[in-house]
C-alpha atoms as a PDB file:
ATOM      1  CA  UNK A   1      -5.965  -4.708  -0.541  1.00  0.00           C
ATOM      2  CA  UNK A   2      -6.587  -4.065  -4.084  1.00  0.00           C
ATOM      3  CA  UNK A   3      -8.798  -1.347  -5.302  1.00  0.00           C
ATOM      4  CA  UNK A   4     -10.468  -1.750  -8.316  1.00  0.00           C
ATOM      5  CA  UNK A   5     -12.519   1.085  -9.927  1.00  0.00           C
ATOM      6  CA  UNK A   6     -11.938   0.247 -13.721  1.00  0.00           C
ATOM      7  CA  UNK A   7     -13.914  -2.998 -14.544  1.00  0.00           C
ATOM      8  CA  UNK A   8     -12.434  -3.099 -18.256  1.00  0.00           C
ATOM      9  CA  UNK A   9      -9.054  -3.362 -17.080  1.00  0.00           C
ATOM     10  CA  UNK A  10     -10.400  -6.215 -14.195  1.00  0.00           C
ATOM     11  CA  UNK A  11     -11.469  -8.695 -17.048  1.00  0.00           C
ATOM     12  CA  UNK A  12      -8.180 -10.987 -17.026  1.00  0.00           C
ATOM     13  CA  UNK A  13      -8.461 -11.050 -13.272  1.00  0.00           C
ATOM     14  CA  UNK A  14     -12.694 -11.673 -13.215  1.00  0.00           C
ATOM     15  CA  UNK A  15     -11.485 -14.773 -16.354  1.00  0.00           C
ATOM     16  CA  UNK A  16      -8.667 -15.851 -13.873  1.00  0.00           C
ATOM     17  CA  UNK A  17     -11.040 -16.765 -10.864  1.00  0.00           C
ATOM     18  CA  UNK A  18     -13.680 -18.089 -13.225  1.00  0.00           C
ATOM     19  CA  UNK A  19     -11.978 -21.252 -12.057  1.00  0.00           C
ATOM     20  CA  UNK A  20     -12.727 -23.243  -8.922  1.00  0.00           C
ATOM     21  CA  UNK A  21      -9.358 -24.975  -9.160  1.00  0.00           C
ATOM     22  CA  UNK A  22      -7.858 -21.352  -8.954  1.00  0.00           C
ATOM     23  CA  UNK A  23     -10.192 -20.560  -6.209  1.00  0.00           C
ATOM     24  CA  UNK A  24      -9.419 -23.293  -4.202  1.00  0.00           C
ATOM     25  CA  UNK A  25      -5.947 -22.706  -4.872  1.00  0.00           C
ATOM     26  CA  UNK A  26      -6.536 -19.179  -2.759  1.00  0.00           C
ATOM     27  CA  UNK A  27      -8.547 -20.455  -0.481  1.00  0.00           C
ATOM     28  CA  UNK A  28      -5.941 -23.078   0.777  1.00  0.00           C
ATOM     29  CA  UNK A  29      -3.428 -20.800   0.857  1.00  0.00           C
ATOM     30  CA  UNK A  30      -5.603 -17.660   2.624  1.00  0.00           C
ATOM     31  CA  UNK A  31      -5.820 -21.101   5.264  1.00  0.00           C
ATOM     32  CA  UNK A  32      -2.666 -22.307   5.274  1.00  0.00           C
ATOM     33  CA  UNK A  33      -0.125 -19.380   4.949  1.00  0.00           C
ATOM     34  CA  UNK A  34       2.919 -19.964   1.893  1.00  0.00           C
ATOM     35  CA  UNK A  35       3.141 -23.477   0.688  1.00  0.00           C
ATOM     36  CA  UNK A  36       5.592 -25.000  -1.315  1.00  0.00           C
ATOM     37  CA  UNK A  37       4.029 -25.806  -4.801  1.00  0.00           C
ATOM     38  CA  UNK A  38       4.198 -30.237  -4.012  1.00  0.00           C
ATOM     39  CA  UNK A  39       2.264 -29.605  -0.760  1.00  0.00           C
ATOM     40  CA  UNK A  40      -0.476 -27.591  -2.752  1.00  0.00           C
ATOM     41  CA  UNK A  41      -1.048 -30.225  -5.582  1.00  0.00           C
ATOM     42  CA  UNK A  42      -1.291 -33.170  -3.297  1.00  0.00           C
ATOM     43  CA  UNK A  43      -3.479 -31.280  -0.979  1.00  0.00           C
ATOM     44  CA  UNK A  44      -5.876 -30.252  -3.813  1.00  0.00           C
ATOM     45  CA  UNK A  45      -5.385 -33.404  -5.486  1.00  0.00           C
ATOM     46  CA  UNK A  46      -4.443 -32.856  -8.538  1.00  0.00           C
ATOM     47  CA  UNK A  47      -0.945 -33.454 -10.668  1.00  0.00           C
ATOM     48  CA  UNK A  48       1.871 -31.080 -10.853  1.00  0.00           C
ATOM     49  CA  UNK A  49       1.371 -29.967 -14.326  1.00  0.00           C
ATOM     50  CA  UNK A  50      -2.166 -28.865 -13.755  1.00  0.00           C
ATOM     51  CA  UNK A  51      -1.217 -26.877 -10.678  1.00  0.00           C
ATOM     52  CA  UNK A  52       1.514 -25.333 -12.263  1.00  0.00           C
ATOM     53  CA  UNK A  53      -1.280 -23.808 -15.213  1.00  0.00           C
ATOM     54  CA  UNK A  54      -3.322 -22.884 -12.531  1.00  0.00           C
ATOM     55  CA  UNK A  55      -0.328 -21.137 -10.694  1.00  0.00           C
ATOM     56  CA  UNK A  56       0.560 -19.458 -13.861  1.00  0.00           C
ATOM     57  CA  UNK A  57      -2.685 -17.456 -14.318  1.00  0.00           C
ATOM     58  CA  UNK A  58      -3.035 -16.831 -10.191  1.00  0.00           C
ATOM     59  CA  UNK A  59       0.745 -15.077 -10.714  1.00  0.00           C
ATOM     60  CA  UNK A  60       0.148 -12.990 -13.780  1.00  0.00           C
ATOM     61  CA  UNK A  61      -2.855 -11.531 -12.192  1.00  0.00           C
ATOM     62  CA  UNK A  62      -0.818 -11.077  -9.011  1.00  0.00           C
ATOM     63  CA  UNK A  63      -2.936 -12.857  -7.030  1.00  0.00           C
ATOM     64  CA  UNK A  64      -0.176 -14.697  -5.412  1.00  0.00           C
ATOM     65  CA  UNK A  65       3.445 -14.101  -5.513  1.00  0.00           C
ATOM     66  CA  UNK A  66       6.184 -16.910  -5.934  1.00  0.00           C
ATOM     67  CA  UNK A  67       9.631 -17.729  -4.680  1.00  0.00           C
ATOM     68  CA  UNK A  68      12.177 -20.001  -4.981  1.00  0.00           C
ATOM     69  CA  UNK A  69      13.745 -21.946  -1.933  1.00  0.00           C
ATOM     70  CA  UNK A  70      16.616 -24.200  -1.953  1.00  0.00           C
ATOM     71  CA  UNK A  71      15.178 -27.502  -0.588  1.00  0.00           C
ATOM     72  CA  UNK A  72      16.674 -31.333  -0.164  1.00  0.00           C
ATOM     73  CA  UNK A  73      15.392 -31.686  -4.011  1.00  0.00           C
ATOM     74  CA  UNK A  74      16.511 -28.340  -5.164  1.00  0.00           C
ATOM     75  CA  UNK A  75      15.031 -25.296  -5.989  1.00  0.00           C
ATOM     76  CA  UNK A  76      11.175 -25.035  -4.549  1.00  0.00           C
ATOM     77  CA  UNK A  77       8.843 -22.912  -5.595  1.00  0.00           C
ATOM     78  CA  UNK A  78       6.509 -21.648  -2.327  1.00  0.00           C
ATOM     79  CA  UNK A  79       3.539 -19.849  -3.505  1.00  0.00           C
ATOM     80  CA  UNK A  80       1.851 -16.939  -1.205  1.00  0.00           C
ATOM     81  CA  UNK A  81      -1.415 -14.261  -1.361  1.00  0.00           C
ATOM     82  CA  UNK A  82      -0.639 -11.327  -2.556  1.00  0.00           C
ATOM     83  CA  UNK A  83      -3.576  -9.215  -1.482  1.00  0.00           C
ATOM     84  CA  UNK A  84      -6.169 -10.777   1.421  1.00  0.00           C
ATOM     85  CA  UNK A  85      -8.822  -8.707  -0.021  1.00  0.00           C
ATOM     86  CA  UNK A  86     -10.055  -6.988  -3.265  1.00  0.00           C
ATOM     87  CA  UNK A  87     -12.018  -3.997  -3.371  1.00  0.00           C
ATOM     88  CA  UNK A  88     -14.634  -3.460  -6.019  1.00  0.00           C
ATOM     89  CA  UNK A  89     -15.660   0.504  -5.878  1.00  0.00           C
ATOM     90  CA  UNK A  90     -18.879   0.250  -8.452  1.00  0.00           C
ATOM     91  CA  UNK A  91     -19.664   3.883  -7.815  1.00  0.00           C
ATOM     92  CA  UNK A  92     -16.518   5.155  -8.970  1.00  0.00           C
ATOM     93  CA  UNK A  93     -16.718   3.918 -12.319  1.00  0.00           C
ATOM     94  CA  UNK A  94     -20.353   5.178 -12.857  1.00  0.00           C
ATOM     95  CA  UNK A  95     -19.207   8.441 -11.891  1.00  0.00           C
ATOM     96  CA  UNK A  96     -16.123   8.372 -14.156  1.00  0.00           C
ATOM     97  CA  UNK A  97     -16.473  11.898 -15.415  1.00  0.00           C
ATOM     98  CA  UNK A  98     -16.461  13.678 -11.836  1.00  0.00           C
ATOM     99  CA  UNK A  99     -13.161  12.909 -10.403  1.00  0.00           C
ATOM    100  CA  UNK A 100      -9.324  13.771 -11.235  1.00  0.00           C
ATOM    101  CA  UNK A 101      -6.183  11.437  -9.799  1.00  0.00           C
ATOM    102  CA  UNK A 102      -2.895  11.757  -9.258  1.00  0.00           C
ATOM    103  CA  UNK A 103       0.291  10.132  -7.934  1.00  0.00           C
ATOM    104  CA  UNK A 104       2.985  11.978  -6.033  1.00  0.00           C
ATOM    105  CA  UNK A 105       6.057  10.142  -5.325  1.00  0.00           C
ATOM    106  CA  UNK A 106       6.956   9.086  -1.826  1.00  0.00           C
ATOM    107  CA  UNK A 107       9.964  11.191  -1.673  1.00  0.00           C
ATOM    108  CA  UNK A 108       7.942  14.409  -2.579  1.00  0.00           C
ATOM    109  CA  UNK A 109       7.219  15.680   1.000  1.00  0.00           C
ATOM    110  CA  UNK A 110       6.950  19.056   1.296  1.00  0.00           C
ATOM    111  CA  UNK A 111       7.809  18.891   5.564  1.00  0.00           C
ATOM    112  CA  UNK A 112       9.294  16.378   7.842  1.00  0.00           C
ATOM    113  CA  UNK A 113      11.112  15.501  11.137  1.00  0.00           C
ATOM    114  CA  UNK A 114      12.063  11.858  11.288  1.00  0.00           C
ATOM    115  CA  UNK A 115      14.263  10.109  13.767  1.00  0.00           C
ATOM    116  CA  UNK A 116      16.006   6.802  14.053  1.00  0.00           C
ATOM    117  CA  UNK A 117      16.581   3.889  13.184  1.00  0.00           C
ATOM    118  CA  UNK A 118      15.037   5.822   9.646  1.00  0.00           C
ATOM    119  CA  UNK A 119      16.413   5.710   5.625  1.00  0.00           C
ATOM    120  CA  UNK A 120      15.415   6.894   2.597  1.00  0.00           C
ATOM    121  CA  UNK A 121      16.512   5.489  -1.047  1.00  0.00           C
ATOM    122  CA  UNK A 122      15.978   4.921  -4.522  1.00  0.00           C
ATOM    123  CA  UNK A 123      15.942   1.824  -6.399  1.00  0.00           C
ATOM    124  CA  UNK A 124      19.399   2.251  -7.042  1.00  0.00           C
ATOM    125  CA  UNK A 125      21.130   3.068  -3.787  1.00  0.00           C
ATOM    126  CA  UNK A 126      20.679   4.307  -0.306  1.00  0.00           C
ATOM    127  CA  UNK A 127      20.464   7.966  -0.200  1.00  0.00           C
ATOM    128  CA  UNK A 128      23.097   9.148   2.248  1.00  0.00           C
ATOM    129  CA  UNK A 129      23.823   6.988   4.983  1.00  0.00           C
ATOM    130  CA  UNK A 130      20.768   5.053   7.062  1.00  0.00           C
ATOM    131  CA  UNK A 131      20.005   6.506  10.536  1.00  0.00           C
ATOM    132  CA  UNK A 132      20.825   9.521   9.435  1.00  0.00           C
ATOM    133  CA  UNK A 133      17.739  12.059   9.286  1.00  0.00           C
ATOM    134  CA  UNK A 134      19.870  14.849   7.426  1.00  0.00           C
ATOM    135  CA  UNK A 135      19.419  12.912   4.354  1.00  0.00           C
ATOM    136  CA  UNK A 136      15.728  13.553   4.104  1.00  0.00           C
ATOM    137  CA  UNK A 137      16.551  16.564   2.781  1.00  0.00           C
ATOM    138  CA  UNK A 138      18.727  15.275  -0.278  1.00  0.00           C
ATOM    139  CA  UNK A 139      17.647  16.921  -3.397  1.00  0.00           C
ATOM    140  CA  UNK A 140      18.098  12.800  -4.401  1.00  0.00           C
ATOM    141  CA  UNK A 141      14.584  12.513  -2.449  1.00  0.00           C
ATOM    142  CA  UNK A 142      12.611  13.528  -5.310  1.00  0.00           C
ATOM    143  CA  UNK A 143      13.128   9.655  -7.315  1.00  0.00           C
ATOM    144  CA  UNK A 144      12.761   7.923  -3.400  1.00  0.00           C
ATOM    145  CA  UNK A 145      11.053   4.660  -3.773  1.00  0.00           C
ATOM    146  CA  UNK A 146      10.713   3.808  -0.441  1.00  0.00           C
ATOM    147  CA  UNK A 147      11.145   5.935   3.049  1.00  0.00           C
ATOM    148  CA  UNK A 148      11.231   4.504   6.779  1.00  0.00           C
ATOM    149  CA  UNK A 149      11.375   6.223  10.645  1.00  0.00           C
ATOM    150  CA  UNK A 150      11.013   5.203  13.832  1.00  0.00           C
ATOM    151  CA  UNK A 151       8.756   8.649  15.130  1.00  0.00           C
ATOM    152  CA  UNK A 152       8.443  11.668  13.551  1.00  0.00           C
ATOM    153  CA  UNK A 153       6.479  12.589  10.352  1.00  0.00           C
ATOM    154  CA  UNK A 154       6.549  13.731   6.545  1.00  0.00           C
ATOM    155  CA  UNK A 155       3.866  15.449   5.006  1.00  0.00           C
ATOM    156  CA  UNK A 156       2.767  15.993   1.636  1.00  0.00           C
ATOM    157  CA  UNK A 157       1.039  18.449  -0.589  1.00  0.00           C
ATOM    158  CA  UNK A 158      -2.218  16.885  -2.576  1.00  0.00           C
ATOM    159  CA  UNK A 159      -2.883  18.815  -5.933  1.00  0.00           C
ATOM    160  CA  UNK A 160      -5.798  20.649  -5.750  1.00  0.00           C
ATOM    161  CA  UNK A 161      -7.160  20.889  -9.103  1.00  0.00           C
ATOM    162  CA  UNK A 162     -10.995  21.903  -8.534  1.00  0.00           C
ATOM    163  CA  UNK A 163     -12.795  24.242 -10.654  1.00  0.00           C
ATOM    164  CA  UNK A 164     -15.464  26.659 -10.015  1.00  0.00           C
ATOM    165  CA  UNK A 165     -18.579  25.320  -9.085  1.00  0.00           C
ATOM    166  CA  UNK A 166     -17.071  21.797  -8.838  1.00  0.00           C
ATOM    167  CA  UNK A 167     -17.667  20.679  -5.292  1.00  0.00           C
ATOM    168  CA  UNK A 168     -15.645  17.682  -3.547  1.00  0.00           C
ATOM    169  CA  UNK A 169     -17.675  14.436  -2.670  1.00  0.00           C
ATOM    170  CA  UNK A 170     -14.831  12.764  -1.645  1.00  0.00           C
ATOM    171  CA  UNK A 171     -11.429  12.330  -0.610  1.00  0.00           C
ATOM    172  CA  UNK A 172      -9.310   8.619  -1.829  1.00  0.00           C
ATOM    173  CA  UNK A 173      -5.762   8.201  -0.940  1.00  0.00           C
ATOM    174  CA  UNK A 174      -4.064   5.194  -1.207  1.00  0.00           C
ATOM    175  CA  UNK A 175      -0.848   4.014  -0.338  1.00  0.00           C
ATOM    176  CA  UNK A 176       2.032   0.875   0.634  1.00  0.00           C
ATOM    177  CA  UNK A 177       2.383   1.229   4.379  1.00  0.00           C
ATOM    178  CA  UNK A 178       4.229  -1.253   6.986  1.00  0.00           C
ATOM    179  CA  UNK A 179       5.577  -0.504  10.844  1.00  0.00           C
ATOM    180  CA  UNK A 180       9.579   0.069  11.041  1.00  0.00           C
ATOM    181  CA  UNK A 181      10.747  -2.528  13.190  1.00  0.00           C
ATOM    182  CA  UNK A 182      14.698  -3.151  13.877  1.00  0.00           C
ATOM    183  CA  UNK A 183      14.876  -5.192  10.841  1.00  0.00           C
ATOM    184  CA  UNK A 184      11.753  -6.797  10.294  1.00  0.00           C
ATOM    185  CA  UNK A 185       8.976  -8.122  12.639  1.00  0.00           C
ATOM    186  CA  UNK A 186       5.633  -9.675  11.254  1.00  0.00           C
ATOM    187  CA  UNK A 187       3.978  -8.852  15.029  1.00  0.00           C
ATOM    188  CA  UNK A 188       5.493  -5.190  15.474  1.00  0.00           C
ATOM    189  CA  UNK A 189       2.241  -2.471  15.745  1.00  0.00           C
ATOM    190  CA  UNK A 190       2.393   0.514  15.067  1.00  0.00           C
ATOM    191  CA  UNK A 191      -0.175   3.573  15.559  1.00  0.00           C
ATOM    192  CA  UNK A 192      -0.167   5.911  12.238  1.00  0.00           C
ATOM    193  CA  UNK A 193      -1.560   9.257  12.402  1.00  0.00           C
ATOM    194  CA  UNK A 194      -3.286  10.599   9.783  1.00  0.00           C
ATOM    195  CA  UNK A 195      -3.679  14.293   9.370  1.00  0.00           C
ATOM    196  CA  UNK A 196      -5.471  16.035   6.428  1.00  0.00           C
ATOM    197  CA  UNK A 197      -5.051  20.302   6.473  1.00  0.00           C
ATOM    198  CA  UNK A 198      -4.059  20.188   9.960  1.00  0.00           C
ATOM    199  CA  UNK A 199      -7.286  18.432  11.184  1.00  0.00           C
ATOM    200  CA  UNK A 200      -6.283  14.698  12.165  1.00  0.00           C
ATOM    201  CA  UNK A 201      -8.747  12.510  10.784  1.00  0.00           C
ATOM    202  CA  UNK A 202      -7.866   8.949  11.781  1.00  0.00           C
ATOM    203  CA  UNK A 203      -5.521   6.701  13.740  1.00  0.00           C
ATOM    204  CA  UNK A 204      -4.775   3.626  11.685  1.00  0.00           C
ATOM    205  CA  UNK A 205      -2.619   0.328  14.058  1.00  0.00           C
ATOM    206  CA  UNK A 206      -0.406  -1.162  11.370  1.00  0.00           C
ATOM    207  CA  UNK A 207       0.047  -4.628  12.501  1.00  0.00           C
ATOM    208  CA  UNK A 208       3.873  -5.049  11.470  1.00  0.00           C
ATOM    209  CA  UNK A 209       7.301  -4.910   9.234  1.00  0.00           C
ATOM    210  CA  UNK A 210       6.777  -7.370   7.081  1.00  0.00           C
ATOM    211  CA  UNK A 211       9.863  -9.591   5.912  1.00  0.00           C
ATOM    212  CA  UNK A 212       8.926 -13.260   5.253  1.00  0.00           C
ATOM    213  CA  UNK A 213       8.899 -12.256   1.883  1.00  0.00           C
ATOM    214  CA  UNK A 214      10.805 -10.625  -0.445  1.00  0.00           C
ATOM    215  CA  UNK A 215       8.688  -7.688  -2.013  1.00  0.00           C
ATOM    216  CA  UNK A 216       7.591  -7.938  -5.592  1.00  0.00           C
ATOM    217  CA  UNK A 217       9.314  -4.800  -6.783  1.00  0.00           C
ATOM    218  CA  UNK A 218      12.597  -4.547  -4.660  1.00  0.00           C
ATOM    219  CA  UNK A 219      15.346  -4.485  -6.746  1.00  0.00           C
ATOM    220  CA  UNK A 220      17.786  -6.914  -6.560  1.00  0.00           C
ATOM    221  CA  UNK A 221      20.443  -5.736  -4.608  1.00  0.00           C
ATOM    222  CA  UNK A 222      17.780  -4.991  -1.681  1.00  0.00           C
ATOM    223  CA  UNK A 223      18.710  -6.453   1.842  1.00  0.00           C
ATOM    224  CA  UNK A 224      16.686  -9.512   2.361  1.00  0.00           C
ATOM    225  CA  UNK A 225      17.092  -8.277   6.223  1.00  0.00           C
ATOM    226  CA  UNK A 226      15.354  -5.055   5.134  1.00  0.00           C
ATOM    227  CA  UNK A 227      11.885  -4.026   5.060  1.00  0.00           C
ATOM    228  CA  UNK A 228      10.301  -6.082   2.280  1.00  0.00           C
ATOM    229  CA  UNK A 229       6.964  -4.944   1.638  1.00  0.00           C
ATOM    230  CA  UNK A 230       3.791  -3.610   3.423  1.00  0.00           C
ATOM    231  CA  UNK A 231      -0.649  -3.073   3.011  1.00  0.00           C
ATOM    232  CA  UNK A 232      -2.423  -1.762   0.736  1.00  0.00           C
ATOM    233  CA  UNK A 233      -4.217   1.192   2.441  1.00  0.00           C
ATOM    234  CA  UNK A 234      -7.083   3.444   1.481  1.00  0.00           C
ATOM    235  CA  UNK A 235      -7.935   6.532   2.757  1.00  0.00           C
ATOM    236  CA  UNK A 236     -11.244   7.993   2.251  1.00  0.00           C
ATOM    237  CA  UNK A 237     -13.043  10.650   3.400  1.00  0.00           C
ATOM    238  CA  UNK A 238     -16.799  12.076   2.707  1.00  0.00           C
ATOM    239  CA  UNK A 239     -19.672  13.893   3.883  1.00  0.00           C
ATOM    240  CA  UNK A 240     -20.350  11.080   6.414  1.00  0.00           C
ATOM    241  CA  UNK A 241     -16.868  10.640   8.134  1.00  0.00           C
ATOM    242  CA  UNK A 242     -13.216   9.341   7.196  1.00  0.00           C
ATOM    243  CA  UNK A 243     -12.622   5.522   6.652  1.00  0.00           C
ATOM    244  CA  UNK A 244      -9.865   3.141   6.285  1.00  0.00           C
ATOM    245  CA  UNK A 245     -10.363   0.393   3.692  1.00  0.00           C
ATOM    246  CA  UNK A 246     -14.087   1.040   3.701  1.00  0.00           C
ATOM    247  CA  UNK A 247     -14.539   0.381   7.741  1.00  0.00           C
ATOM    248  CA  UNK A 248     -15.324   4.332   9.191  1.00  0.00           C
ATOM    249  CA  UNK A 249     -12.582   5.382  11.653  1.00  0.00           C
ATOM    250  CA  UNK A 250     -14.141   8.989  12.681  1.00  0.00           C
ATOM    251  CA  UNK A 251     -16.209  11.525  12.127  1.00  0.00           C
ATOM    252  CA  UNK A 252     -14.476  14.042  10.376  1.00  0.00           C
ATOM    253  CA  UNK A 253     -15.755  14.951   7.381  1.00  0.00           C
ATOM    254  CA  UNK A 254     -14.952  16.356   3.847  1.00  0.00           C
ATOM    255  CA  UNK A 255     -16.521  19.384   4.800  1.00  0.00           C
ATOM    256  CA  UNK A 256     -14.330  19.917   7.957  1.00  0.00           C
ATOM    257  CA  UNK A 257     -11.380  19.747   6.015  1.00  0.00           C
ATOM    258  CA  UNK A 258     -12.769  23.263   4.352  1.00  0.00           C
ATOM    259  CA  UNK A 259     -11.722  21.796   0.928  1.00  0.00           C
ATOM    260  CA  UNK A 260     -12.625  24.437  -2.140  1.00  0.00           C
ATOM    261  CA  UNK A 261     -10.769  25.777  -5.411  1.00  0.00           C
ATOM    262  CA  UNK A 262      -7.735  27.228  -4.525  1.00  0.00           C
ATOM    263  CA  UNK A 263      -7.134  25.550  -0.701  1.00  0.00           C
ATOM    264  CA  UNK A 264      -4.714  23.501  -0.141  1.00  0.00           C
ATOM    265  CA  UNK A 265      -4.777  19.857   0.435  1.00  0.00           C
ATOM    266  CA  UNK A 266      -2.300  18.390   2.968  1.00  0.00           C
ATOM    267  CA  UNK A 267      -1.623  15.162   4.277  1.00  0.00           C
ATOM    268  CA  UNK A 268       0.904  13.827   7.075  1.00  0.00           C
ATOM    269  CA  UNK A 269       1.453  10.273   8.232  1.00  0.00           C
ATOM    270  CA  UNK A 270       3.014  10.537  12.113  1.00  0.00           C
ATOM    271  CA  UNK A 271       4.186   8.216  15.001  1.00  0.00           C
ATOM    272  CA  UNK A 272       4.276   9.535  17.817  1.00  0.00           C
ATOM    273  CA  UNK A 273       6.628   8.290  20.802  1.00  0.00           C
ATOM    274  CA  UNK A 274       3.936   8.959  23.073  1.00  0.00           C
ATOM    275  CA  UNK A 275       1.235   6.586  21.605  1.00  0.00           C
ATOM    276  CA  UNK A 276       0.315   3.340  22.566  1.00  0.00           C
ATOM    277  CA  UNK A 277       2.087   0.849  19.994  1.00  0.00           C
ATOM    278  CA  UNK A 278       4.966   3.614  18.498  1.00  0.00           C
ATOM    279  CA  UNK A 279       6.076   1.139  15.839  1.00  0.00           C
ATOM    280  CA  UNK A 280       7.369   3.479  13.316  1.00  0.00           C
ATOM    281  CA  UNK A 281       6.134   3.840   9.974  1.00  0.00           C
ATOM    282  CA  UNK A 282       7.793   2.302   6.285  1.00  0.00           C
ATOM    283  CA  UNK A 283       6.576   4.016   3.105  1.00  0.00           C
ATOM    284  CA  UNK A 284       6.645   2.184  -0.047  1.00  0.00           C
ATOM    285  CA  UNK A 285       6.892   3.661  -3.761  1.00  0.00           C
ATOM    286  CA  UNK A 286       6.426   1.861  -6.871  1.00  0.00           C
ATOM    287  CA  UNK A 287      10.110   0.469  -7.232  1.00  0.00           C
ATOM    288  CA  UNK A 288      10.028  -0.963  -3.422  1.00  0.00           C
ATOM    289  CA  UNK A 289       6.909  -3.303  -1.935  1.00  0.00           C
ATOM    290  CA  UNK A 290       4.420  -5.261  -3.143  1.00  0.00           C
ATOM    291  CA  UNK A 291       2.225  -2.337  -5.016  1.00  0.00           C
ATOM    292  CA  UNK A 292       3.714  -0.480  -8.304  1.00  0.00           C
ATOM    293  CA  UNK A 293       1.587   2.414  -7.000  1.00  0.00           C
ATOM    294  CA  UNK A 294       3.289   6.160  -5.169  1.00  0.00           C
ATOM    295  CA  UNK A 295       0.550   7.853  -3.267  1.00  0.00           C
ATOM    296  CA  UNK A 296      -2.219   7.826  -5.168  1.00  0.00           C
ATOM    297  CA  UNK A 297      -5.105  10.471  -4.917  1.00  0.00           C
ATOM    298  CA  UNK A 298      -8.494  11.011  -6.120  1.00  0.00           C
ATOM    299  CA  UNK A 299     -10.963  13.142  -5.864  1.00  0.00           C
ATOM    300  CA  UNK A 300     -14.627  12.655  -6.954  1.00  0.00           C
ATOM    301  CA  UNK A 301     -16.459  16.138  -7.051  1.00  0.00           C
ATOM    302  CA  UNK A 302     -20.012  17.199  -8.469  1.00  0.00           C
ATOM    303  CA  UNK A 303     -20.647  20.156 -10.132  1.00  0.00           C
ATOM    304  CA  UNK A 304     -23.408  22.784  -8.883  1.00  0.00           C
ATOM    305  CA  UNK A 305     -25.773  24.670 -10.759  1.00  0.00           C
END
């Protein structure tokens, strides 16, 4: 999912599906899964050239992604979605002077306990050897793009940078987030904990590793046998309960998490070996994935009288 809470910095995308070519273009391939670019043009009708306009615009917007194949005729270009659904959050952006964000990196976890198959690395290398959970603790952790475990958990430590009489409103997180399969599995689930101050909030089924595709940001030496990319999540809780992409998950509310100036805010993701679908859990930073995004955080406050 894309979440988009700046509507300035939307116009190119808002211009780009001012089409119905380019919406149709989606469309078939929401239907249809990734098509190679011949199979979209005759579909829709309409000559190579035009499609490949058309393609150009859905790409730079990242609406879709594209990859080459080799094929009987050479190189083909299959086209795929990107995100299967775009958030427009309207009331952020009137209340643009209450809030404060921030990103911490994926390898900034202040606790963990991970077990196998797991792996940590940078965009450069693997940190340490994979399967190996003593390498969580590399001082090399800190530039991590991307993190992965079977069971276990890491926890972070979310900036809390209220002032007086600045009371929260509510709570966004959002984050790349797949299942850890042994290599990769589209149908793998996987039940995430989520755990805010030591209160868990919400259980969140992730439905798999994803490796059809090779992520958007991997850098080039990445295994294509590794995990490639995962979902856009978001996080959110309020006053009325804790959601996941906007659908409410529980009742647990900002004010249970005893959030003020001065507390501390923090989160763990967990799988645990006793739940239901214990699918592991891959975390994706802005070098690895789909996303060019860390965790990101924001908090939307109002100030009292």
């Amino acid at each position: 999912m894309r979440n988009i809470s700046d509507l300035t910095q939307a116009i190119p995308l808002f211009k780009c599906l001012g089409s119905d070519m380019r919406v149709a273009i989606l469309q078939l391939l929401s239907e249809k899964g990734p098509m190679q670019m011949g199979a979209i043009a005759e579909s829709l009708g309409i000559t190579a050239g035009s499609l490949s306009l058309h393609v150009k615009m859905l790409a730079e917007c990242g609406l879709i992604n594209i990859r080459f194949e080799t094929g009987k005729h050479g190189l083909q270009r299959i086209c795929s979605i990107v995100d299967e659904k775009i958030l427009i959050d309207l009331e952020s952006t009137g209340n643009s002077k209450n809030f404060y964000e921030t990103e911490i990196g994926v390898g900034l976890y202040s606790d963990y306990e991970v077990y196998p198959t797991c792996g940590i690395s940078t965009s450069d290398h693997l940190i340490g050897e994979a399967d190996d959970p003593r390498f969580f603790s590399s001082p090399e952790r800190i530039n991590a793009g991307i993190l992965w475990f079977t069971t276990g958990h890491v926890e972070y430590i979310i900036p809390n940078f209220l002032e007086e009489k600045q009371l929260p409103l509510e709570l966004l997180i959002s984050f790349e987030i797949a299942s850890e399969a042994p290599g990769t599995m589209e149908d793998w689930p996987s039940d995430i904990q989520f755990t805010i101050n030591n209160i868990p909030v919400c259980v969140w089924t992730s439905p798999g590793d994803f490796g059809k595709n090779p992520g958007i940001y991997n850098p080039p030496w990445w295994d294509s046998h590794w995990n490639q990319y995962g979902l856009l999540k978001f996080l959110s809780v309020n006053e009325t309960g804790t959601y996941i992409d906007g659908v409410k998950k529980s009742d647990v509310s900002l004010e249970d998490l005893n959030i003020s100036v001065g507390t501390s805010i923090r989160l763990k993701m967990a799988v645990a070996e006793s739940s239901a679908h214990p699918g592991g859990l891959t975390l994706y930073g802005s070098s690895f994935g789909n996303y060019p995004q860390d965790i990101k955080m924001r908090m939307q406050y109002k100030v009292s009288e």
